[in-house]
C-alpha atoms as a PDB file:
ATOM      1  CA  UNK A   1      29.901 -92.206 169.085  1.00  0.00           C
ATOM      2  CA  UNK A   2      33.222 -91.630 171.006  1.00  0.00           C
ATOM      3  CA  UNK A   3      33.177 -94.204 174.417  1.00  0.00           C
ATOM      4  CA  UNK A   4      33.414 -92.009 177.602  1.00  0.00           C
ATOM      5  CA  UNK A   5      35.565 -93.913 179.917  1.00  0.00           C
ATOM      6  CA  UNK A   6      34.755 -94.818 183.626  1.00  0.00           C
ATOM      7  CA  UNK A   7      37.222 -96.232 186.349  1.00  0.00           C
ATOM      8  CA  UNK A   8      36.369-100.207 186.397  1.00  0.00           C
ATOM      9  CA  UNK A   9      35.758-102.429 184.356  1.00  0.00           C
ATOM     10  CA  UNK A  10      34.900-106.233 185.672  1.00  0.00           C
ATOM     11  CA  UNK A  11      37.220-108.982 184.525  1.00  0.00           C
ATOM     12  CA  UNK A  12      36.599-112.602 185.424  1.00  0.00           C
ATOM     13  CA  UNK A  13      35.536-111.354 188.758  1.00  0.00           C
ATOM     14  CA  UNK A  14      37.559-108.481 189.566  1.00  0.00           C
ATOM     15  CA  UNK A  15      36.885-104.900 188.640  1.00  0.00           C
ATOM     16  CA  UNK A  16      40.419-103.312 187.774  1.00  0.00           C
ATOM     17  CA  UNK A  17      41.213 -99.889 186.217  1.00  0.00           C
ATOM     18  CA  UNK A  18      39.730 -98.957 182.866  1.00  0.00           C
ATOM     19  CA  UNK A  19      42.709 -98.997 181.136  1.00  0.00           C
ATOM     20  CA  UNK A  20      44.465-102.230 182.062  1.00  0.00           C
ATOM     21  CA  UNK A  21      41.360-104.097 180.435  1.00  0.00           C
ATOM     22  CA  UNK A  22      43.683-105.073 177.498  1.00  0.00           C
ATOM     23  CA  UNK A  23      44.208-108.351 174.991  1.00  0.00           C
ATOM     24  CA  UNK A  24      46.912-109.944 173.355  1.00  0.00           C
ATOM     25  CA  UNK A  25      46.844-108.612 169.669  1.00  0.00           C
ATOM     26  CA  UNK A  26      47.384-112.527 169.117  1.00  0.00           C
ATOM     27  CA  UNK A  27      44.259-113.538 171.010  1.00  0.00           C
ATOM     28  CA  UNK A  28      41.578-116.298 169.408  1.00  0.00           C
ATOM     29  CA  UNK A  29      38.705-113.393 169.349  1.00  0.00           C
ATOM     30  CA  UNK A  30      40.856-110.471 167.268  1.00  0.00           C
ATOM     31  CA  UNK A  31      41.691-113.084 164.464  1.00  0.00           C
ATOM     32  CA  UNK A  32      38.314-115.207 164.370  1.00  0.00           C
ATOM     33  CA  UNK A  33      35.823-113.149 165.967  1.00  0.00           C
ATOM     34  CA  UNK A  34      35.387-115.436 168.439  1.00  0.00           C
ATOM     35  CA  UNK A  35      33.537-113.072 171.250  1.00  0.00           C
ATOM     36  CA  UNK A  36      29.888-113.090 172.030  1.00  0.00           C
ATOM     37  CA  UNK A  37      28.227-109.813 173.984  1.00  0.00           C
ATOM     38  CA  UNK A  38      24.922-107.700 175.381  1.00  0.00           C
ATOM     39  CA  UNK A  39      24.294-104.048 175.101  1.00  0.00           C
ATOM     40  CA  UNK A  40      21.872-103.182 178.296  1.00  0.00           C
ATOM     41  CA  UNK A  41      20.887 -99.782 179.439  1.00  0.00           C
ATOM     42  CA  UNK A  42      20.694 -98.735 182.994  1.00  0.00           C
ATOM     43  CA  UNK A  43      18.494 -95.541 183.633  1.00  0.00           C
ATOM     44  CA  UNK A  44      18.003 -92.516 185.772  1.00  0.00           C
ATOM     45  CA  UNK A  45      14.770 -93.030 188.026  1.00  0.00           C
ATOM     46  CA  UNK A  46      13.229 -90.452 190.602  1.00  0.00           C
ATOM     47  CA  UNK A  47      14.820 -92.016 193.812  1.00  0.00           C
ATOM     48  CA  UNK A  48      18.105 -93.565 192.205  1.00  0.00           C
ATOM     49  CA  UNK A  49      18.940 -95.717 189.113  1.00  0.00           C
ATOM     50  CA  UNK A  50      17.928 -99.234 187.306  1.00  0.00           C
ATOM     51  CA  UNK A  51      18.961-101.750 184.767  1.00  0.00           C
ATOM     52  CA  UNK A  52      16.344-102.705 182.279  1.00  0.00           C
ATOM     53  CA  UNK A  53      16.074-106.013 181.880  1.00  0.00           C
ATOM     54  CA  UNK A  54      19.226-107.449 183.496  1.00  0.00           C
ATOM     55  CA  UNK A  55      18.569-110.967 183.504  1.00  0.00           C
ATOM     56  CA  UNK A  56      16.938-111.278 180.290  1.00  0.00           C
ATOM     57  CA  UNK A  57      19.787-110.157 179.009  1.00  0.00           C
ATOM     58  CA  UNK A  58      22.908-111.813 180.931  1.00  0.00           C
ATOM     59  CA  UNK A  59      20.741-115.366 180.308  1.00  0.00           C
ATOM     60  CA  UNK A  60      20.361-114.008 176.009  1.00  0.00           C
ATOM     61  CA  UNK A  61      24.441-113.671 176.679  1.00  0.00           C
ATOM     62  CA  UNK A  62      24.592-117.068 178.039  1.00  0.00           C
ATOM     63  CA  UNK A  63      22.767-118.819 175.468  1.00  0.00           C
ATOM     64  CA  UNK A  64      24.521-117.016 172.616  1.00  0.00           C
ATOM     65  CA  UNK A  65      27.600-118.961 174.540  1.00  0.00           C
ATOM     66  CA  UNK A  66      26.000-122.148 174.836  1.00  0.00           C
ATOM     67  CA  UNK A  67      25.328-121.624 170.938  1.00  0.00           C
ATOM     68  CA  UNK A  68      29.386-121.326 170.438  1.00  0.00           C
ATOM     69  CA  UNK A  69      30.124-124.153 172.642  1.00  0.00           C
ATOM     70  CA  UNK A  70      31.524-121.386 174.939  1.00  0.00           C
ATOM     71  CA  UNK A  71      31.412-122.274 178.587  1.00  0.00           C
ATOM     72  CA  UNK A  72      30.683-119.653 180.980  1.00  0.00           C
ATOM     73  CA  UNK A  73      32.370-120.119 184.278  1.00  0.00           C
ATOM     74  CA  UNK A  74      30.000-117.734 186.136  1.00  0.00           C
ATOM     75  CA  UNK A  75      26.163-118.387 186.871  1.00  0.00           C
ATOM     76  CA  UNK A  76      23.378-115.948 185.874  1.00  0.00           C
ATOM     77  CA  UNK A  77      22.682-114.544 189.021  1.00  0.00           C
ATOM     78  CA  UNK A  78      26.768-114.106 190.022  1.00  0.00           C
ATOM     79  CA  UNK A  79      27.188-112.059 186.360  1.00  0.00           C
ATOM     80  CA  UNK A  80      24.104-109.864 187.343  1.00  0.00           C
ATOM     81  CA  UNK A  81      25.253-109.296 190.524  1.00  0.00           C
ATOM     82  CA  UNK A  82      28.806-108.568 188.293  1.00  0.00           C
ATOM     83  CA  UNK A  83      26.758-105.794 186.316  1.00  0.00           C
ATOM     84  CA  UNK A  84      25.227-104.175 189.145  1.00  0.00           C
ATOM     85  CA  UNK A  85      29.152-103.858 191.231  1.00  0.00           C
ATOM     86  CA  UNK A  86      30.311-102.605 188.043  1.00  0.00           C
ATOM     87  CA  UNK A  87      27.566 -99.613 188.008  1.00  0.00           C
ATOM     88  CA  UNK A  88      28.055 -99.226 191.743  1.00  0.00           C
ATOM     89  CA  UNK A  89      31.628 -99.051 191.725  1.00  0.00           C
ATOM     90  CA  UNK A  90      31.966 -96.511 189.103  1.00  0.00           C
ATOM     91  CA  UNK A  91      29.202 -94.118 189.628  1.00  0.00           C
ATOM     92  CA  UNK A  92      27.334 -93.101 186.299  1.00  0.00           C
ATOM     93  CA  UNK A  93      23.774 -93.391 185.587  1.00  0.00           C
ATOM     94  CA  UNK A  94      22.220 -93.032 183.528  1.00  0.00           C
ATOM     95  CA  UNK A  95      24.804 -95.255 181.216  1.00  0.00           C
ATOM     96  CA  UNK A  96      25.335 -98.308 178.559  1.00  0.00           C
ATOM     97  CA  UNK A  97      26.868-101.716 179.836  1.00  0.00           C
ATOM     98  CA  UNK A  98      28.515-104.008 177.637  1.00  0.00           C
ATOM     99  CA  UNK A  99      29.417-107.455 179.008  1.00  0.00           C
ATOM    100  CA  UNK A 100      31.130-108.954 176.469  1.00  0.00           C
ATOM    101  CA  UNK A 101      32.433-113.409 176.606  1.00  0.00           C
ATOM    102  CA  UNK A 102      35.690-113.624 173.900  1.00  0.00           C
ATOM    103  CA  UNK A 103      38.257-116.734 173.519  1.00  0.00           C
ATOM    104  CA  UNK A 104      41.538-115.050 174.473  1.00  0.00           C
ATOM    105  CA  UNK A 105      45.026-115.709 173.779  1.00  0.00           C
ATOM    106  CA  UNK A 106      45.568-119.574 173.612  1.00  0.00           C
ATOM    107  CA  UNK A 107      45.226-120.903 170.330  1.00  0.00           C
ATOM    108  CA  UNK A 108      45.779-119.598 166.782  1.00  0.00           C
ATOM    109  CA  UNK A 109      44.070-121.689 164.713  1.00  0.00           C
ATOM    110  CA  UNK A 110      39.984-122.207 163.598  1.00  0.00           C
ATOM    111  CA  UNK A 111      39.486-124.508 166.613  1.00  0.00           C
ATOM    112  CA  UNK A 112      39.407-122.428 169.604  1.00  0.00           C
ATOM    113  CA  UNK A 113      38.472-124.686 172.128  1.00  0.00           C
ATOM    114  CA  UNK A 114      42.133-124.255 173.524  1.00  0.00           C
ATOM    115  CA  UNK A 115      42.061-120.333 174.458  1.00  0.00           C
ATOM    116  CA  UNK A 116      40.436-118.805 177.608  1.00  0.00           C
ATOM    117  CA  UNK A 117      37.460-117.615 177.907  1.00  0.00           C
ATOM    118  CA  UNK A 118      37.591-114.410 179.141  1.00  0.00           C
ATOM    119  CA  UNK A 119      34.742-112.249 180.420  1.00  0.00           C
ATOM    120  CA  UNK A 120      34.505-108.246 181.140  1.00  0.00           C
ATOM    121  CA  UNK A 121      31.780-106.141 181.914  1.00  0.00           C
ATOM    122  CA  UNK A 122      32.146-102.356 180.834  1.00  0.00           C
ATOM    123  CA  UNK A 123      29.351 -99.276 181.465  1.00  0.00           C
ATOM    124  CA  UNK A 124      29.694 -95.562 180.314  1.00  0.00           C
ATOM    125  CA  UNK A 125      27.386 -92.767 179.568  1.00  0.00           C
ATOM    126  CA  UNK A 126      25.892 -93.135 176.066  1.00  0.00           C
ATOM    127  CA  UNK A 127      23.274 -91.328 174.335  1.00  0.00           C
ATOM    128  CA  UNK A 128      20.483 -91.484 171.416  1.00  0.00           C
ATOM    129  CA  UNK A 129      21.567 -94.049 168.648  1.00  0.00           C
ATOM    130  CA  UNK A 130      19.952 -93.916 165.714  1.00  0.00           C
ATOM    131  CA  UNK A 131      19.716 -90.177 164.594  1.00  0.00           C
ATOM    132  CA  UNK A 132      17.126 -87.754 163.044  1.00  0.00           C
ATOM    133  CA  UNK A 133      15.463 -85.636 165.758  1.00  0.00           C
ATOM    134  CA  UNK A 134      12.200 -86.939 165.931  1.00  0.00           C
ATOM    135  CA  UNK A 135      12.300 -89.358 163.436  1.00  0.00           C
ATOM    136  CA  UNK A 136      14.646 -91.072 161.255  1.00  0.00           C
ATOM    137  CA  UNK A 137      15.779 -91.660 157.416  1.00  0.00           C
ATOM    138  CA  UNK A 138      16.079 -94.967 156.462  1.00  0.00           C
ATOM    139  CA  UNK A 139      16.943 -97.469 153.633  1.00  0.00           C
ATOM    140  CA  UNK A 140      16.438-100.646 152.711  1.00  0.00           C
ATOM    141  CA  UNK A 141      19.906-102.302 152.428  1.00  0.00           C
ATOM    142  CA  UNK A 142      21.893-104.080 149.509  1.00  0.00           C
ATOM    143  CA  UNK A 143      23.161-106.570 152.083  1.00  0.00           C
ATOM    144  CA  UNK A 144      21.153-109.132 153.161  1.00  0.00           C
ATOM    145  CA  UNK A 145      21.148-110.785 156.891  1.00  0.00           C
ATOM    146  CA  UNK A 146      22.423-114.025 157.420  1.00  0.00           C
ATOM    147  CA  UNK A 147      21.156-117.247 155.929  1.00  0.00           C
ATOM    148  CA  UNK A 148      19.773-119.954 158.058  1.00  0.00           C
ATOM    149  CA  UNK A 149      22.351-123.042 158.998  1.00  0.00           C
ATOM    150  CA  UNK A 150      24.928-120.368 157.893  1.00  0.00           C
ATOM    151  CA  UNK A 151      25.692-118.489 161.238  1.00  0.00           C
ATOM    152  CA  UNK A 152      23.290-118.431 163.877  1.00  0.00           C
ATOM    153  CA  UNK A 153      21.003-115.627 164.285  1.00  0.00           C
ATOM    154  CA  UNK A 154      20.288-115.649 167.611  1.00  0.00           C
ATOM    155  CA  UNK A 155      23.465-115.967 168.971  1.00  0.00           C
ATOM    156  CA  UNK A 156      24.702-111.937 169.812  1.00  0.00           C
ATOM    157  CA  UNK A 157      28.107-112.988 168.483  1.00  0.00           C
ATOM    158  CA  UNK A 158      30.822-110.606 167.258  1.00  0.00           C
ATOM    159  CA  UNK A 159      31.095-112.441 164.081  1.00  0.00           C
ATOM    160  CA  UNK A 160      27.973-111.289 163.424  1.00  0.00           C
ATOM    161  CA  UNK A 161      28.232-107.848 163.613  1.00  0.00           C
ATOM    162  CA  UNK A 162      30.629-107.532 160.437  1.00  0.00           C
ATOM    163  CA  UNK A 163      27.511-107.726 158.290  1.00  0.00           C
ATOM    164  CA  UNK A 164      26.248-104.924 160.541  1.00  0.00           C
ATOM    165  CA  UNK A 165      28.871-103.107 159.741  1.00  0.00           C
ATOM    166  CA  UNK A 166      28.672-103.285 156.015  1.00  0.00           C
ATOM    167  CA  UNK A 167      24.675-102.321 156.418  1.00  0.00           C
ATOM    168  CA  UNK A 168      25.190 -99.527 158.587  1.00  0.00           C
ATOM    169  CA  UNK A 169      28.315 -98.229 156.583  1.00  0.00           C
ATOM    170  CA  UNK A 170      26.614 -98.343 153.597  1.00  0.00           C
ATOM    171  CA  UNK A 171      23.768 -96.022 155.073  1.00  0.00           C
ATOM    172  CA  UNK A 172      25.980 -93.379 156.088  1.00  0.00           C
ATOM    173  CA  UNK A 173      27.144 -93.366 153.140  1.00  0.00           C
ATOM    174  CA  UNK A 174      24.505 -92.601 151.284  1.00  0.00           C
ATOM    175  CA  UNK A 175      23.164 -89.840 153.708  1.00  0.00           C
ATOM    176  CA  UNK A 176      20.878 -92.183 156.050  1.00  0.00           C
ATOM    177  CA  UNK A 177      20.884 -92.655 159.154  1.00  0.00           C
ATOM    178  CA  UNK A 178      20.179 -96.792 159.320  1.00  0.00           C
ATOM    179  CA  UNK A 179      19.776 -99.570 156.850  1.00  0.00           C
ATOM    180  CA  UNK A 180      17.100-101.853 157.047  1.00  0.00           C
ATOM    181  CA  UNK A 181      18.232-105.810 155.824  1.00  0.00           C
ATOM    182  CA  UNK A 182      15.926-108.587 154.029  1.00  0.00           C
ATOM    183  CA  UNK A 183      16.646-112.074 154.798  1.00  0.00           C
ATOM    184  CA  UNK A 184      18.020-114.350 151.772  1.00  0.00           C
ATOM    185  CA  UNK A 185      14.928-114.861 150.586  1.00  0.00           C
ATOM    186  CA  UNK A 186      14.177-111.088 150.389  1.00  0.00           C
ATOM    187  CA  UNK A 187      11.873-110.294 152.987  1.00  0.00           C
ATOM    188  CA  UNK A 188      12.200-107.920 156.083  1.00  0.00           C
ATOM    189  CA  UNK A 189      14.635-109.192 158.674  1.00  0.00           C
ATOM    190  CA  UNK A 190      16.406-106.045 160.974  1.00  0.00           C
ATOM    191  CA  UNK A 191      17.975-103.058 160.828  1.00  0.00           C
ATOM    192  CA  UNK A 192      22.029-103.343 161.514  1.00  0.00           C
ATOM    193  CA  UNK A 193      21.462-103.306 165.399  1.00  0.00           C
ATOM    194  CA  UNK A 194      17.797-102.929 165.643  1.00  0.00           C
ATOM    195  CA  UNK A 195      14.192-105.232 165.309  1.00  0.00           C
ATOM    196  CA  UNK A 196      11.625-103.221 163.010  1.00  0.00           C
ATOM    197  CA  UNK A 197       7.936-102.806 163.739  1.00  0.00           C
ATOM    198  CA  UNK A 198       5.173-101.325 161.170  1.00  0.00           C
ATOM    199  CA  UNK A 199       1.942-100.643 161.727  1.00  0.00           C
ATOM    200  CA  UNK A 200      -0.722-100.455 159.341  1.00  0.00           C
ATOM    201  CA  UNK A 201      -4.525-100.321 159.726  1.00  0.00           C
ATOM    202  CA  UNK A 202      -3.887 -99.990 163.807  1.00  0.00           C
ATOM    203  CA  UNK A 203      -2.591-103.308 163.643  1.00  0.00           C
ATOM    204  CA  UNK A 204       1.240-104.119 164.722  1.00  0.00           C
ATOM    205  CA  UNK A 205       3.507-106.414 162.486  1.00  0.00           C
ATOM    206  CA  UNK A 206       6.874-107.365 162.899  1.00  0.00           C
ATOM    207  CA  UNK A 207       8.881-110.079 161.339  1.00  0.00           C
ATOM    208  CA  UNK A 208       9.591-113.644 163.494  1.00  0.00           C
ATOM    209  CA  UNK A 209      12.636-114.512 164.580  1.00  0.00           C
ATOM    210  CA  UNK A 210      12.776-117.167 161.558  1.00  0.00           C
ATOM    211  CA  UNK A 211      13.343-114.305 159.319  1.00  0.00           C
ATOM    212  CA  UNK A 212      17.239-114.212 160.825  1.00  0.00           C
ATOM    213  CA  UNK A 213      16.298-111.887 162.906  1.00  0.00           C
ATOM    214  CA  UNK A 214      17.795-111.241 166.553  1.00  0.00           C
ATOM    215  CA  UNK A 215      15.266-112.269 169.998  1.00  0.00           C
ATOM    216  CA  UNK A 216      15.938-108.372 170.731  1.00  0.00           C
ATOM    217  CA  UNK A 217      14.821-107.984 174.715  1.00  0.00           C
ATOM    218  CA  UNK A 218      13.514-104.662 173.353  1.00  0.00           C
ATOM    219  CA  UNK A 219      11.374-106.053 170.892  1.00  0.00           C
ATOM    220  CA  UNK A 220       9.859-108.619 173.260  1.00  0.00           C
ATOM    221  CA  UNK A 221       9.286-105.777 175.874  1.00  0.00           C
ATOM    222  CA  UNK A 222       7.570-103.502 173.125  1.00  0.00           C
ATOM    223  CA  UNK A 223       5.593-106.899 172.072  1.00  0.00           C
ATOM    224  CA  UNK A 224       4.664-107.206 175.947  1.00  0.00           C
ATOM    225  CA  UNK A 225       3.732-103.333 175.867  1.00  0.00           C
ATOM    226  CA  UNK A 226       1.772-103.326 172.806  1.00  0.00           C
ATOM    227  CA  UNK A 227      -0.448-106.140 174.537  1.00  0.00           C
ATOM    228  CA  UNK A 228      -1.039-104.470 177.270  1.00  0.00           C
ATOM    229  CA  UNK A 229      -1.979-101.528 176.004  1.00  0.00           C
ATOM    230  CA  UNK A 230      -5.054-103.846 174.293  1.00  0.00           C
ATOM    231  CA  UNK A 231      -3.239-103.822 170.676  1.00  0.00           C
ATOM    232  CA  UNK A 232      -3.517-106.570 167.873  1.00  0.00           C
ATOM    233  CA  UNK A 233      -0.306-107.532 167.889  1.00  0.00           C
ATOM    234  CA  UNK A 234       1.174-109.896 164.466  1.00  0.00           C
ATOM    235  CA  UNK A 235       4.753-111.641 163.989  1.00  0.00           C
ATOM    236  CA  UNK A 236       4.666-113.026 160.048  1.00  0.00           C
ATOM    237  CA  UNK A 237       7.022-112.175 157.339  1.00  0.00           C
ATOM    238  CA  UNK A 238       6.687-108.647 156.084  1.00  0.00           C
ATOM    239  CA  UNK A 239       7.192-108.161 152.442  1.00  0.00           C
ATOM    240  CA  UNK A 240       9.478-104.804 151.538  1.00  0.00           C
ATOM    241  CA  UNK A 241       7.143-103.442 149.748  1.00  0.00           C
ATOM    242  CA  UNK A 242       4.576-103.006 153.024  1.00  0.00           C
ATOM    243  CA  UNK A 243       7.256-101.123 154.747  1.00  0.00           C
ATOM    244  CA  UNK A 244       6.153 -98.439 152.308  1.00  0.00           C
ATOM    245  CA  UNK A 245       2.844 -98.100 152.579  1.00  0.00           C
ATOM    246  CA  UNK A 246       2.671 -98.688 156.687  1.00  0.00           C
ATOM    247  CA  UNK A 247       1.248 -96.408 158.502  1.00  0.00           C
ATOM    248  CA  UNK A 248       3.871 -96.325 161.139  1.00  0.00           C
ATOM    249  CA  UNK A 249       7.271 -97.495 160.825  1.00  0.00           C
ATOM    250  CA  UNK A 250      10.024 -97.698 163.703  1.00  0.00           C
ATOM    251  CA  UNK A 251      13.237 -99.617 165.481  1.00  0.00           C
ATOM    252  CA  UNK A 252      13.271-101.377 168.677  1.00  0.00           C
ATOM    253  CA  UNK A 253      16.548-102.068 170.457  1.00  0.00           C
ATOM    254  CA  UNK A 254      18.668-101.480 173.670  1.00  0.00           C
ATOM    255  CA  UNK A 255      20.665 -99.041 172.092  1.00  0.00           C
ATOM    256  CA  UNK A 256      17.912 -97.658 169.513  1.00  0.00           C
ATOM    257  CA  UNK A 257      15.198 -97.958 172.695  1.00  0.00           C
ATOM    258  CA  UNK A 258      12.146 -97.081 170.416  1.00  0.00           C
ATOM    259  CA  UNK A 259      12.881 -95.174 167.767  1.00  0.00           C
ATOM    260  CA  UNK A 260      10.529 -93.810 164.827  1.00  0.00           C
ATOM    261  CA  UNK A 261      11.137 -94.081 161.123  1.00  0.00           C
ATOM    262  CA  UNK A 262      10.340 -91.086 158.713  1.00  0.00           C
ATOM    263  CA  UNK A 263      11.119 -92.331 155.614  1.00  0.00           C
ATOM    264  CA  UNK A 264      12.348 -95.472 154.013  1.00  0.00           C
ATOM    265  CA  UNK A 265      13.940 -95.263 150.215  1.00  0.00           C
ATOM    266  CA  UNK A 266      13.114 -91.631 150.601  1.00  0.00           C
ATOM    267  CA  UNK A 267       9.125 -93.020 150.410  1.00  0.00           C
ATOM    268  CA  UNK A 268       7.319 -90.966 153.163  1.00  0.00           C
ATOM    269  CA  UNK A 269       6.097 -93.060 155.817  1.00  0.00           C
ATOM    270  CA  UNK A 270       2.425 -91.513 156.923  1.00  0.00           C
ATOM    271  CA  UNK A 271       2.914 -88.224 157.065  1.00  0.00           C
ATOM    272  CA  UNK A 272       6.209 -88.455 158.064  1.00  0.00           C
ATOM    273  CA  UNK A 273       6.120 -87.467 161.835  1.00  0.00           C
ATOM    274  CA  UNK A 274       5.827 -90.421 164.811  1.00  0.00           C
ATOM    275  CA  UNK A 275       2.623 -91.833 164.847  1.00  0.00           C
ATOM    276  CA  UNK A 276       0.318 -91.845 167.754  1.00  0.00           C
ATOM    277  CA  UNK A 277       0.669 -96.075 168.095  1.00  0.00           C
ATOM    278  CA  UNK A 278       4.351 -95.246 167.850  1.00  0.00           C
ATOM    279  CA  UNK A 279       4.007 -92.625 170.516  1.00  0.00           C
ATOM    280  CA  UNK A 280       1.709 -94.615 172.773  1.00  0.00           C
ATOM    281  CA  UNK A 281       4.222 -97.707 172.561  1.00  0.00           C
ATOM    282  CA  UNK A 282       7.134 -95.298 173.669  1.00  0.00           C
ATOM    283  CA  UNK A 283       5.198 -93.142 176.463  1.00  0.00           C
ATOM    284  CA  UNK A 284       4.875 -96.487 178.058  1.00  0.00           C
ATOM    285  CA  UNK A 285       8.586 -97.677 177.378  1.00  0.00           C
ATOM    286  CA  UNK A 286      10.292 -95.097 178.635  1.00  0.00           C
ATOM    287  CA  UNK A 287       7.614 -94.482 181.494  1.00  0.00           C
ATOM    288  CA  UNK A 288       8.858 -97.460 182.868  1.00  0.00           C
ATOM    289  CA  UNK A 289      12.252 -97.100 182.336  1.00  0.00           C
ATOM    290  CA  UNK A 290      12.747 -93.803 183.724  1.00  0.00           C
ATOM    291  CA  UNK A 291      10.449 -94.553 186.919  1.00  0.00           C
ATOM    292  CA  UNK A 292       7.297 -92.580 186.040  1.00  0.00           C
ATOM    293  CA  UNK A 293       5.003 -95.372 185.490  1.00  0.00           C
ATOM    294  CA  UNK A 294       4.741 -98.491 187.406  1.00  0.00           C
ATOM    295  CA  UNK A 295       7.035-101.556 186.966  1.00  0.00           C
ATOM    296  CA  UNK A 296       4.644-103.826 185.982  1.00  0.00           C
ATOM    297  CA  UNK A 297       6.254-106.539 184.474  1.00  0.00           C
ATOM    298  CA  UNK A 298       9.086-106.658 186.730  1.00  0.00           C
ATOM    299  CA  UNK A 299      11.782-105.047 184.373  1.00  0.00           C
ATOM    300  CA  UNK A 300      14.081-103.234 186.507  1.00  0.00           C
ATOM    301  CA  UNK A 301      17.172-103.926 188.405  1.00  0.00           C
ATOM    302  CA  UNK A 302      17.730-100.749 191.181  1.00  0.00           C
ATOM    303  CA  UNK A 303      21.588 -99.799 191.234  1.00  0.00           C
ATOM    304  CA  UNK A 304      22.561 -97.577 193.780  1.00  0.00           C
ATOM    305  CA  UNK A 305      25.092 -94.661 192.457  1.00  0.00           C
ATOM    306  CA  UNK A 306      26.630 -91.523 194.395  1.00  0.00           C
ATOM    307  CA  UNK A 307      26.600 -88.850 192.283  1.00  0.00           C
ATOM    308  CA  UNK A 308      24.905 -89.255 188.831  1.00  0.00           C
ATOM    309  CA  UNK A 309      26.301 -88.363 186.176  1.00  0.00           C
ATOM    310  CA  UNK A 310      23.764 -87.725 182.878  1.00  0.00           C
ATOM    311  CA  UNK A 311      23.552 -87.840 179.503  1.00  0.00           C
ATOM    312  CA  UNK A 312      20.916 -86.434 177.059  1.00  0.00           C
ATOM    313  CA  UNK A 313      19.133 -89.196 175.337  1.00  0.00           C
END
């Protein structure tokens, strides 16, 4: 999905023009991967805008740091404070943010402890992620997510995301619209950018974080949701083979938000239209979100924009 550029972006505590947020081609992070980052969605609400979840995930972005022995020069509350200027100062909600932590131009070598850390915080208007109308077609990928002691799961970490790539990639591919990885020792782990949830018998499953699986803020708010709405919620391993005879199937994630699952291997999941746990789970996700149910939990962050500028979801 083409990015739709604002005016600012923030860099190590300035916000400067959209296009001067550049990096030496010879920087650490381009060669090694070397960057760690947050997706986080600010939304349209009835008197104004808010983030979801802002410092669940700026403190996720500072442990994936603390993970790469990156040190963050900038406290949790002065970086959310960073993402709410940056929304202020260039207008759009409802819109994506990426703050993103990368080792800049320094060193050229494995060892990076010798280049910069530099930090930038970006938002622009971004849409529905995983597509399929209603409901999406999904596979079960030939790649596999990470092993353990190999590179660290929980860590939101550029590196990372090449094995994303190859998953999603390969789904496009061949016609779907997401892969869904098994860990190494073949059971359910993510999608390419999302957490998966199944439900079967009214009860809700999803795989534990041991299963190489990314702490996704959206899976832990659906977990939260699912509670709350009185529901027997379970977090085992899930063999493959269960994602095809659940009930329910769908993705969780920041960009995703909740998103439901029609088919998996071209196998029919229920009767292939969103399920009502599915739909009960979202009505209260997005009620939030948008400002048309109460914030309960505490979730949201109010921004304060001029003129909004939307985007369909």
């Amino acid at each position: 999905m083409p990015i739709q550029p604002t005016s600012k972006i923030w860099h190590n505590g300035n916000l400067i023009p959209w296009e001067s947020a550049t990096i030496h081609v010879m920087s650490h992070v381009v060669h090694y991967g070397s960057s760690v980052f947050e997706g986080i969605r600010c939304y349209s609400q009835p008197q104004g805008a808010a983030v979801f979840r802002l410092p669940e995930h700026m403190q996720r972005l500072i442990d994936s740091a603390k993970i790469y022995r990156m040190a963050l020069p900038y406290s949790l509350d002065e970086l959310c404070a960073a993402v709410v200027d940056t929304i202020e100062a260039n207008g759009v909600a409802p819109c994506y943010i990426r703050p993103i932590a990368l080792r800049g131009y320094g060193e050229i070598g494995v060892n990076p402890k010798g280049s910069p850390i530099d930090i930038y915080i970006a938002n622009y208007p971004w849409g529905k992620y995983v597509s399929g109308g209603d409901a999406a077609d999904v596979c079960v990928s030939s790649w596999n997510r990470l092993a353990p002691n190999t590179m660290p799961a929980l860590a939101k970490a550029g590196a990372n995301y090449m094995n994303s790539q190859l998953i999603r990639m390969e789904a496009d591919t061949n016609g779907y619209a997401e892969g869904i990885a098994l860990d190494v020792n073949g059971y359910v782990s993510e999608g390419s950018g999302e957490n998966v949830f199944i439900i079967r018998n009214g009860v809700l499953y999803t795989p534990p974080l041991s299963n190489s699986a990314l702490s996704g803020i959206t899976r832990d708010s659906v977990l939260t949701i699912s509670r709350h709405l009185g529901l027997t919620v379970i977090e085992q391993t899930i063999p493959r083979e269960l994602l095809y005879i659940a009930d329910e199937v769908f993705f969780t994630g920041t960009a995703a938000e909740v998103s439901p699952i029609r088919s998996i291997d071209r196998v029919v999941i229920g009767d292939g239209k969103p399920g009502e746990i599915t739909k009960r789970i979202a009505d209260e996700f997005f009620g939030i979100a948008n400002g048309l149910k109460p914030d309960k939990f505490g979730w949201l962050t109010p921004v304060k924009v001029g003129s909004q500028e939307t985007v369909s979801a």
